[in-house]
C-alpha atoms as a PDB file:
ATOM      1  CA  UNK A   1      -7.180  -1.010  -3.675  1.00  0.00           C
ATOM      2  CA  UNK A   2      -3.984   1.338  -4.356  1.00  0.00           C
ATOM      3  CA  UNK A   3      -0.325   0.026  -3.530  1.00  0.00           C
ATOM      4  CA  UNK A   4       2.390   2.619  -2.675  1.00  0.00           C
ATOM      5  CA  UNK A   5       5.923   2.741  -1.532  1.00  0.00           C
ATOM      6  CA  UNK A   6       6.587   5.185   0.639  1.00  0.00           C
ATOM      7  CA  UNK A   7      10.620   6.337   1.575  1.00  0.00           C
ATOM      8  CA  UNK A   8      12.272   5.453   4.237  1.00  0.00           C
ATOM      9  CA  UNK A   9      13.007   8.847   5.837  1.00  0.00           C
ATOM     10  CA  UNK A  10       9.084   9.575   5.833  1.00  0.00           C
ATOM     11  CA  UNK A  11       7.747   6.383   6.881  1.00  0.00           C
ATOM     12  CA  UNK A  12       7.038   6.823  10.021  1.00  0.00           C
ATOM     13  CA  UNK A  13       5.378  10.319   9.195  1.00  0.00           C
ATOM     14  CA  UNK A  14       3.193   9.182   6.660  1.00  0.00           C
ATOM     15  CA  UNK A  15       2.268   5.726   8.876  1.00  0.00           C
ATOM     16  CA  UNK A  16       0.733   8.468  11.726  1.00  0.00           C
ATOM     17  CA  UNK A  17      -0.678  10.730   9.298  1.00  0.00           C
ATOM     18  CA  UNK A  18      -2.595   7.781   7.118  1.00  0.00           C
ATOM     19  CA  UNK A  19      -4.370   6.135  10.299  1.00  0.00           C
ATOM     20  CA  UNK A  20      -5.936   8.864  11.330  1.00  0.00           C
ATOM     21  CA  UNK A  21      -7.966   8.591   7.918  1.00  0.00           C
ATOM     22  CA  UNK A  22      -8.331   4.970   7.846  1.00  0.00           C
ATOM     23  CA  UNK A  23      -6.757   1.759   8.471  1.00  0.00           C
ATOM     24  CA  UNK A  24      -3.533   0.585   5.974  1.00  0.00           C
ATOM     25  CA  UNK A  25      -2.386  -2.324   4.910  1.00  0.00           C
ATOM     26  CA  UNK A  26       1.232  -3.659   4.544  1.00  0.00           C
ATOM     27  CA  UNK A  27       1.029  -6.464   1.982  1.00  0.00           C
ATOM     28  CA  UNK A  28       5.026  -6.564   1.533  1.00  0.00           C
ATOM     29  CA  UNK A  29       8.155  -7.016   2.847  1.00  0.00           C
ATOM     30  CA  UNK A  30       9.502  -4.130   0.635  1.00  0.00           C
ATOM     31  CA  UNK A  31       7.208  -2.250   2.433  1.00  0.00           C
ATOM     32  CA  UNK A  32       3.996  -1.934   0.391  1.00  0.00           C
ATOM     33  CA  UNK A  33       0.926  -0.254   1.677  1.00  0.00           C
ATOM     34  CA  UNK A  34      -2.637  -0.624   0.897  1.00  0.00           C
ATOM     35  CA  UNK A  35      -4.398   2.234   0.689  1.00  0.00           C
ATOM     36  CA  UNK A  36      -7.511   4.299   0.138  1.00  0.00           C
ATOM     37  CA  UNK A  37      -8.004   7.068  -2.322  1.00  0.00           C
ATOM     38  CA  UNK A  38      -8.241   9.299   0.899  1.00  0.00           C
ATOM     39  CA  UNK A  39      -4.528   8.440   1.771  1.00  0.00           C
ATOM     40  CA  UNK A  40      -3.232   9.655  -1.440  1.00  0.00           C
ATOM     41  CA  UNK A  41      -5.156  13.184  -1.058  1.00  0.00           C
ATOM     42  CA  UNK A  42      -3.903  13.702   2.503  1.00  0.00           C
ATOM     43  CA  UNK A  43      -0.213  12.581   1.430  1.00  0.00           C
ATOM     44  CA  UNK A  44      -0.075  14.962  -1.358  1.00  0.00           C
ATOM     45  CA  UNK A  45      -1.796  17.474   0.453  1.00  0.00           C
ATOM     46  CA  UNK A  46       1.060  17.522   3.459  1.00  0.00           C
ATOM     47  CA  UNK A  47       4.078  17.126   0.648  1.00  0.00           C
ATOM     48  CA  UNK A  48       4.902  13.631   1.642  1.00  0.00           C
ATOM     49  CA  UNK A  49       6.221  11.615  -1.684  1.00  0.00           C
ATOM     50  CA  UNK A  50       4.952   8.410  -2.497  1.00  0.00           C
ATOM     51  CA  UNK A  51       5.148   5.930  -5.470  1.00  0.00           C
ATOM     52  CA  UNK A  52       2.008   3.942  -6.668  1.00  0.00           C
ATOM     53  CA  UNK A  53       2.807   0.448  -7.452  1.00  0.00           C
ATOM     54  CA  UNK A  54       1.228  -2.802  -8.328  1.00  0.00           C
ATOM     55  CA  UNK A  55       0.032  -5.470  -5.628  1.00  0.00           C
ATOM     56  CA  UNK A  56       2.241  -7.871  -5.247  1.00  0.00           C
ATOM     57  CA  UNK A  57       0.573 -11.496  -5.769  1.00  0.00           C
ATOM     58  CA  UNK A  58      -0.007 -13.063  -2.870  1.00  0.00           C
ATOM     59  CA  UNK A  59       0.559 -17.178  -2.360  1.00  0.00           C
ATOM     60  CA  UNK A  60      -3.483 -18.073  -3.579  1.00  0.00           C
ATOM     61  CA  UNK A  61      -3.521 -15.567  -6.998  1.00  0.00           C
ATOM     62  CA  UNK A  62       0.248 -16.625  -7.792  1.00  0.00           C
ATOM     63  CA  UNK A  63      -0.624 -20.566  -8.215  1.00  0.00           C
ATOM     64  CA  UNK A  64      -2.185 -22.036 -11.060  1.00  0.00           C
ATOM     65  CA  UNK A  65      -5.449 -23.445 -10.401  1.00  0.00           C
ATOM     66  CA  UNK A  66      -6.130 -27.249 -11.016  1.00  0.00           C
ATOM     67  CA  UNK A  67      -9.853 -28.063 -12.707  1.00  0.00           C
ATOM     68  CA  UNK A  68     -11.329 -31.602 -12.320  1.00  0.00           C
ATOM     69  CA  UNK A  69     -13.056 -32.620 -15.212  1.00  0.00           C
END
């Protein structure tokens, strides 16, 4: 999956436009989307800016794992 930030002042505009493609995501408190390939191609396509990002690790893939031996 792709993460993006979107800004503020087009939030809302981008939120409406992206479900009508597929469902998102919002993995962050920042806000952070997950998105689909699709997303991107409508966002460009209607001039709305967006940054790609990483995912941010969630509680499970941020510990370390114990092994038993």
């Amino acid at each position: 999956m792709i993460a993006i930030r979107i800004p503020k002042a087009q939030r809302a505009k981008a939120w409406r436009a992206m479900i009508d493609v597929a469902p998102i995501r919002l993995v962050s408190k920042e806000p952070v989307y997950e998105v689909l390939p699709a997303h991107l191609e409508l966002l460009s396509a209607r001039g709305i800016p967006f940054e790609v990002v990483g995912l941010p690790l969630g509680p499970q893939e941020s510990r370390r794992r114990a092994t038993s031996r």
